[in-house]
PDB file of N, CA and C in Angstrom:
ATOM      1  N   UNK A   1      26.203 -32.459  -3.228  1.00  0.00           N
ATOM      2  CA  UNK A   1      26.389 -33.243  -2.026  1.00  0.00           C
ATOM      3  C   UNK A   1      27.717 -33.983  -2.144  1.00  0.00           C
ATOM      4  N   UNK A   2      28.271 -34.273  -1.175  1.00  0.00           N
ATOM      5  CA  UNK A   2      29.731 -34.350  -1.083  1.00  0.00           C
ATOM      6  C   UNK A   2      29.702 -35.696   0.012  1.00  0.00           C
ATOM      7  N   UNK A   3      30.435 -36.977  -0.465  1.00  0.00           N
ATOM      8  CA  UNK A   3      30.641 -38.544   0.565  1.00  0.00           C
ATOM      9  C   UNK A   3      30.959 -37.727   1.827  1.00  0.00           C
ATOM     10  N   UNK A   4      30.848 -38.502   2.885  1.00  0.00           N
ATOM     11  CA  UNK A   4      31.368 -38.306   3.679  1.00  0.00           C
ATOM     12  C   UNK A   4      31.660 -39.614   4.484  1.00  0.00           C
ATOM     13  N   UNK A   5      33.049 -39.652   5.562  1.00  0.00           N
ATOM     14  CA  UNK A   5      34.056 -40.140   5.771  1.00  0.00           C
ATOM     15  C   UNK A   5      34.281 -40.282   7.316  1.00  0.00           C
ATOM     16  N   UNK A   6      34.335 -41.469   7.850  1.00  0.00           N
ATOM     17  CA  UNK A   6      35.013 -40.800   9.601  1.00  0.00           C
ATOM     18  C   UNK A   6      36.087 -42.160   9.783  1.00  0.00           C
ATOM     19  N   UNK A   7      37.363 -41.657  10.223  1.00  0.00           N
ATOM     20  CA  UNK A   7      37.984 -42.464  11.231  1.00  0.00           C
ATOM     21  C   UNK A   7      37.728 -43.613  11.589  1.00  0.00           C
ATOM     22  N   UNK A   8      36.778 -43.638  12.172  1.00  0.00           N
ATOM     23  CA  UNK A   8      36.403 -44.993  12.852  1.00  0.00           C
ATOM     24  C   UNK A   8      34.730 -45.106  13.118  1.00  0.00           C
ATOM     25  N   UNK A   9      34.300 -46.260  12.973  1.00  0.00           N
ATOM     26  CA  UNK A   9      32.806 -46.610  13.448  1.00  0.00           C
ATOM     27  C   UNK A   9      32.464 -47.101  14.797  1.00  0.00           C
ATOM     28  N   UNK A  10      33.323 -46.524  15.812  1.00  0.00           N
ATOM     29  CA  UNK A  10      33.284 -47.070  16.974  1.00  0.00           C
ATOM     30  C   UNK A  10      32.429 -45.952  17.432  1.00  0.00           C
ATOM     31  N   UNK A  11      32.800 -44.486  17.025  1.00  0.00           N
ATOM     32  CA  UNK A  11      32.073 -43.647  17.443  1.00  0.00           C
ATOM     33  C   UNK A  11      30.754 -42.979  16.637  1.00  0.00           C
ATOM     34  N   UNK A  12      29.804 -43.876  16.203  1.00  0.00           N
ATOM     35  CA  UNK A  12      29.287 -44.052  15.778  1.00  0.00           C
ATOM     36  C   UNK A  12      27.822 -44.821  15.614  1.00  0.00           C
ATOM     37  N   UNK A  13      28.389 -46.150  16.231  1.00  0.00           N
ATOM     38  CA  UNK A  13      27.083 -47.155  15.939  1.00  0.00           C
ATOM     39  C   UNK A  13      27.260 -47.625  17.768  1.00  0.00           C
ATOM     40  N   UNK A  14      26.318 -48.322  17.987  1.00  0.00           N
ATOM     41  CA  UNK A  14      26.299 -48.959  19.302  1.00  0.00           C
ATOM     42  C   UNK A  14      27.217 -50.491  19.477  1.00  0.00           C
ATOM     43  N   UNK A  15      26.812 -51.584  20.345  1.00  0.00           N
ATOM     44  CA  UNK A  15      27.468 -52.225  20.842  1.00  0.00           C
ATOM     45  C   UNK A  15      26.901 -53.481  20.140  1.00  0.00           C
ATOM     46  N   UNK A  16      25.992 -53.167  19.099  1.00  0.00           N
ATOM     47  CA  UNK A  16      25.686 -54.064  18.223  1.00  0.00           C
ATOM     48  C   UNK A  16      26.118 -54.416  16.917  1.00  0.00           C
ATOM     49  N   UNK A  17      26.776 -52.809  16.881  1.00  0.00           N
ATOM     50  CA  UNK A  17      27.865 -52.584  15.417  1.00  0.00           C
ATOM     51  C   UNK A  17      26.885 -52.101  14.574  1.00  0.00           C
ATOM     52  N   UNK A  18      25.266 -51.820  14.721  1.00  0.00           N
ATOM     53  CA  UNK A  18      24.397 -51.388  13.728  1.00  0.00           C
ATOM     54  C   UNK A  18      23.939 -50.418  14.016  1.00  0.00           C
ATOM     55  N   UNK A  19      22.886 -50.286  14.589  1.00  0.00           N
ATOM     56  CA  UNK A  19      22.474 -49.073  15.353  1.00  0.00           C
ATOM     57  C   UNK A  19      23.306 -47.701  15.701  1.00  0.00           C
ATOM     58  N   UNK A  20      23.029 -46.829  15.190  1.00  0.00           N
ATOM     59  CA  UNK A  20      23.475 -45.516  15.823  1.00  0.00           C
ATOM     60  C   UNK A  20      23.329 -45.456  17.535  1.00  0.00           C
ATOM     61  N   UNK A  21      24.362 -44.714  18.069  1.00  0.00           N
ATOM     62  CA  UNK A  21      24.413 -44.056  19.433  1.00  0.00           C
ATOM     63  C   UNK A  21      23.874 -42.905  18.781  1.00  0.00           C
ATOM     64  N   UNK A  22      23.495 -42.642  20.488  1.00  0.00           N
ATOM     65  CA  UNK A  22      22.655 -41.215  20.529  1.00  0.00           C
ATOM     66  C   UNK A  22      23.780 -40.092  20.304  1.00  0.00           C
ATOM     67  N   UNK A  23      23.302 -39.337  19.711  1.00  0.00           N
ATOM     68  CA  UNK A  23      24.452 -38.074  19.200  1.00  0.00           C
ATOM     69  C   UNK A  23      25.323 -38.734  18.137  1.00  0.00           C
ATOM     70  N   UNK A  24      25.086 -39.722  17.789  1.00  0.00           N
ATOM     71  CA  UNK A  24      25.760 -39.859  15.947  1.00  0.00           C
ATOM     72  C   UNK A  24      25.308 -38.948  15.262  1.00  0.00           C
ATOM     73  N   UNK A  25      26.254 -38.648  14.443  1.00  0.00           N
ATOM     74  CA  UNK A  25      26.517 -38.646  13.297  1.00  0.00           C
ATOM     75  C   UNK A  25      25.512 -38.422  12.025  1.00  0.00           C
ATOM     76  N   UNK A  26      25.506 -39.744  12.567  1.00  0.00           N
ATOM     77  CA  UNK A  26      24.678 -40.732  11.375  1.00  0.00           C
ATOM     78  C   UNK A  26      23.158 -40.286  11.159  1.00  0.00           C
ATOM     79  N   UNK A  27      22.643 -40.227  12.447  1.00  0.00           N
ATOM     80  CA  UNK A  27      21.233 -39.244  12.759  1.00  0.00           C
ATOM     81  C   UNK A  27      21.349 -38.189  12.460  1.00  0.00           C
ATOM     82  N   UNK A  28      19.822 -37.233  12.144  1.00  0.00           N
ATOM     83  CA  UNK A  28      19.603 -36.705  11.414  1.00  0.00           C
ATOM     84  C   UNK A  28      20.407 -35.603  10.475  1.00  0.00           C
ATOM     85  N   UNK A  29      21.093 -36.326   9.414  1.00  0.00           N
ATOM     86  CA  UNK A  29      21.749 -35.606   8.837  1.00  0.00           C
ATOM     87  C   UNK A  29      21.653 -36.199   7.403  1.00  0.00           C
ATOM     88  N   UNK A  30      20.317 -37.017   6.806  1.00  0.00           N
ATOM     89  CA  UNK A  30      20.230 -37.502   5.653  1.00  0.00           C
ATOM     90  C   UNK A  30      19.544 -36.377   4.943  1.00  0.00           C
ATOM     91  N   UNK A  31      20.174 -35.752   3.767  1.00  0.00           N
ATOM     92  CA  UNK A  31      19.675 -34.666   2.828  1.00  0.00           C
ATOM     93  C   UNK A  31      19.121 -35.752   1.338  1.00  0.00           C
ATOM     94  N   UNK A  32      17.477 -35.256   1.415  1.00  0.00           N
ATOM     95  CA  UNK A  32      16.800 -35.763   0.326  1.00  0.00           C
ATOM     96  C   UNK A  32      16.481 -34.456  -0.671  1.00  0.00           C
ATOM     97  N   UNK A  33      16.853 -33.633  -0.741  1.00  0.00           N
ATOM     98  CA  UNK A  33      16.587 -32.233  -1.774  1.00  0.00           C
ATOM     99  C   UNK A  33      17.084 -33.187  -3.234  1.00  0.00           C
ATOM    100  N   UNK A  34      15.941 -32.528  -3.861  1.00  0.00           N
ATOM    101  CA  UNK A  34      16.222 -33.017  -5.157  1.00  0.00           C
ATOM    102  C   UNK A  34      15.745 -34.586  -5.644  1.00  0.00           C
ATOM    103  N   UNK A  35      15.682 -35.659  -4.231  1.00  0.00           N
ATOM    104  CA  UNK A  35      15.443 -37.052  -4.563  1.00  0.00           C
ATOM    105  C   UNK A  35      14.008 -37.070  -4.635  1.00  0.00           C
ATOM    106  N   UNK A  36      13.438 -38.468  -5.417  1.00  0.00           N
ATOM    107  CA  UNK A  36      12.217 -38.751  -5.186  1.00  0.00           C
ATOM    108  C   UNK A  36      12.330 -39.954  -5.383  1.00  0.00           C
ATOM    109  N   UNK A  37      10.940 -41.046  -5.163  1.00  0.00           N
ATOM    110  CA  UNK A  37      10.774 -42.317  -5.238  1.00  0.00           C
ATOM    111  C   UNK A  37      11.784 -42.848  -3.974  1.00  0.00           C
ATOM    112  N   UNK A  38      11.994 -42.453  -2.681  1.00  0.00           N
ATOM    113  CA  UNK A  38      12.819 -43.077  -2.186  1.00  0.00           C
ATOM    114  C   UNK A  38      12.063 -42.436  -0.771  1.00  0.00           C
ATOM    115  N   UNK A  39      12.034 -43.721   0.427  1.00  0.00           N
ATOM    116  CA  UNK A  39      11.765 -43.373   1.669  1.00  0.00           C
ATOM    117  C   UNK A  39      12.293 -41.705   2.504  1.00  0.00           C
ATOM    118  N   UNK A  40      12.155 -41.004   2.672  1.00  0.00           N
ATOM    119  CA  UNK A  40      12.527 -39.592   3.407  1.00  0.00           C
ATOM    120  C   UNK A  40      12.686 -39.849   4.951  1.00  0.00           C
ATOM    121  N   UNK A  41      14.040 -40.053   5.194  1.00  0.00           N
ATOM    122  CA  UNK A  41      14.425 -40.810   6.767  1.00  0.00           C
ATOM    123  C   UNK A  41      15.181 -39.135   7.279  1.00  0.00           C
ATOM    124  N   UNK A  42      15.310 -39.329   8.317  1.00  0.00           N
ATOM    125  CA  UNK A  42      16.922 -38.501   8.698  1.00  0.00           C
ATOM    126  C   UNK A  42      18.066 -39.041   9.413  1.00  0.00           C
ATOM    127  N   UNK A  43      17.865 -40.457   8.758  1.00  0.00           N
ATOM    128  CA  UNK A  43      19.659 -41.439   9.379  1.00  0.00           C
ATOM    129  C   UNK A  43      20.175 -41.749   8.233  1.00  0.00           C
ATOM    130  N   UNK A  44      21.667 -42.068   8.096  1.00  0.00           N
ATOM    131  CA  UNK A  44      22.380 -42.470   7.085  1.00  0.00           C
ATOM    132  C   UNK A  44      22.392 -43.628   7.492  1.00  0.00           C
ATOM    133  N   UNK A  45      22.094 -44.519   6.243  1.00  0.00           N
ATOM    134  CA  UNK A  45      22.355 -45.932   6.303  1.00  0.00           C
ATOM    135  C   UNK A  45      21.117 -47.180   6.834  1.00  0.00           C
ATOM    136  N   UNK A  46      21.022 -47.938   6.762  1.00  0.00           N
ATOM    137  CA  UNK A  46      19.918 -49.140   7.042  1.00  0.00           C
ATOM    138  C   UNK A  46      19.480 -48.935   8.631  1.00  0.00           C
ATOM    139  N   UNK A  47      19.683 -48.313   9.528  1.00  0.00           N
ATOM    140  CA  UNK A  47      18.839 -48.428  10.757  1.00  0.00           C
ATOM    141  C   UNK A  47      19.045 -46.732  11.323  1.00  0.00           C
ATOM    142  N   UNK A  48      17.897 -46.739  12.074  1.00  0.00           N
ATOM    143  CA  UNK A  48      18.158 -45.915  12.767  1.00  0.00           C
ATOM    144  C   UNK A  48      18.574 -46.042  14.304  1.00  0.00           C
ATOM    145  N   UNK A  49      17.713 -44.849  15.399  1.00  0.00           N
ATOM    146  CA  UNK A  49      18.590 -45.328  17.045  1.00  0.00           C
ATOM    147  C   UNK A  49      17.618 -45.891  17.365  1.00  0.00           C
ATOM    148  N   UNK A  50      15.992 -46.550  16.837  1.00  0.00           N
ATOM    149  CA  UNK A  50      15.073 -46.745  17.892  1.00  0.00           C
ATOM    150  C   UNK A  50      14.351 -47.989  17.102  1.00  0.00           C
ATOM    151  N   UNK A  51      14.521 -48.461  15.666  1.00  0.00           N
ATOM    152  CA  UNK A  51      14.168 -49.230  15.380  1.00  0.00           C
ATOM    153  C   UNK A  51      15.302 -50.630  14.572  1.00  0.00           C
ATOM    154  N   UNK A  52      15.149 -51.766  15.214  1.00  0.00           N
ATOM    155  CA  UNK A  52      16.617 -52.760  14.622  1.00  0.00           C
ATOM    156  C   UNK A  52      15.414 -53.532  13.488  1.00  0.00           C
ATOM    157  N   UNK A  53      14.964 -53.612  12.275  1.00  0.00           N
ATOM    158  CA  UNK A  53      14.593 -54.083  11.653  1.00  0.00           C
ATOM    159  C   UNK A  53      14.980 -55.764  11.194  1.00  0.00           C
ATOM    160  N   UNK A  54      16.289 -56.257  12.134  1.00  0.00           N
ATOM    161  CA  UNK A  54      17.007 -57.250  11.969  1.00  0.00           C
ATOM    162  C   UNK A  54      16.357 -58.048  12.906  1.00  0.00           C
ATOM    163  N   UNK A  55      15.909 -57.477  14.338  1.00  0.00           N
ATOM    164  CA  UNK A  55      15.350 -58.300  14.981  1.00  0.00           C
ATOM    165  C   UNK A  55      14.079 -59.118  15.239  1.00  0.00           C
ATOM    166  N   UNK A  56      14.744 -60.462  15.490  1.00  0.00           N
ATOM    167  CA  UNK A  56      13.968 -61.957  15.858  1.00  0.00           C
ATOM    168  C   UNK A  56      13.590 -62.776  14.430  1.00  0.00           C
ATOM    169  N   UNK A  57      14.600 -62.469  13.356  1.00  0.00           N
ATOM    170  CA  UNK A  57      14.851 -63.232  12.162  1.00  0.00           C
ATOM    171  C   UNK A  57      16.058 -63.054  11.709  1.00  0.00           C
ATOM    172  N   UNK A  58      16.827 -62.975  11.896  1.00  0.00           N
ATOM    173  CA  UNK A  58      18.321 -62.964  12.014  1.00  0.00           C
ATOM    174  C   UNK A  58      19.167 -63.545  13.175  1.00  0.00           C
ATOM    175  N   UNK A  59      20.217 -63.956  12.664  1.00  0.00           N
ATOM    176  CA  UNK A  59      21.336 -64.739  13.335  1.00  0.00           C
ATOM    177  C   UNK A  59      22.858 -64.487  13.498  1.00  0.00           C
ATOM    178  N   UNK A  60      23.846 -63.871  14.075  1.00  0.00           N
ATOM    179  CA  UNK A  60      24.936 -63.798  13.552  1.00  0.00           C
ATOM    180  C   UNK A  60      25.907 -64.767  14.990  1.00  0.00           C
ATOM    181  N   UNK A  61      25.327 -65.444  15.221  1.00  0.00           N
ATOM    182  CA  UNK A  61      25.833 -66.753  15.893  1.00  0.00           C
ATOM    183  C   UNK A  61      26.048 -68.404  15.558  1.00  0.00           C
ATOM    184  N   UNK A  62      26.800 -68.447  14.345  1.00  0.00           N
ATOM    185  CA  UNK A  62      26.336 -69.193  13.756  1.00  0.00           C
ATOM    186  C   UNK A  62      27.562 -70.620  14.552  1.00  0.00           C
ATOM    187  N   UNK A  63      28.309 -70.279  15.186  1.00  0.00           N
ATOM    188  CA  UNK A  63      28.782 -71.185  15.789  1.00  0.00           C
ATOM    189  C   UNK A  63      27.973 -71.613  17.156  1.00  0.00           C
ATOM    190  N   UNK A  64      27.180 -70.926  17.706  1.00  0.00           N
ATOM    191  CA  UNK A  64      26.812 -71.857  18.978  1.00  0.00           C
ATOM    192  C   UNK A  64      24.507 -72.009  18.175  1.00  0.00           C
ATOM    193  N   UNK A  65      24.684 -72.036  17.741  1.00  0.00           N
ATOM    194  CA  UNK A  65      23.386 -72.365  17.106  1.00  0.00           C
ATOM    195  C   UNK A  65      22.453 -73.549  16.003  1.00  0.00           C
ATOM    196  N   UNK A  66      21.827 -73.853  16.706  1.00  0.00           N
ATOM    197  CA  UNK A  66      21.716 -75.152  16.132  1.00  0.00           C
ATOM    198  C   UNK A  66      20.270 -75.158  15.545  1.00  0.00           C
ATOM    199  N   UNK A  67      20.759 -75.559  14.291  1.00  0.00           N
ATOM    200  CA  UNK A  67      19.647 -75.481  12.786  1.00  0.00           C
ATOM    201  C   UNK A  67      19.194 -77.103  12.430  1.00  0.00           C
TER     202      UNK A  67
END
């Protein structure tokens, strides 16, 4: 298996900067041959297009938010 590399992440993730767009890339193209002990997804990287695991405990507003 061989890294792989793109240009830019604009074409790539959505308007959240996390999430995959539809027709990434990033979707299903995770190869587990050979792995074990490890979740079996088909997205590269911490999210996929349909679930944000970040949301309603996370913050990245930390200037207009008050703690």
């Amino acid at each position: 298996m061989s890294n792989k590399y793109f240009d830019s992440w604009i074409t790539l993730v959505g308007a959240d900067g996390y999430a995959p767009i539809a027709g990434s890339p990033l979707l299903n193209t995770a190869p587990f041959t050979g792995w074990t002990g490890f979740d079996k997804v088909k997205y590269i990287g911490a999210f996929d297009d349909t679930d944000n695991w970040m949301a309603g405990w996370t913050n990245f507003d930390l200037q207009n938010t008050k703690y």
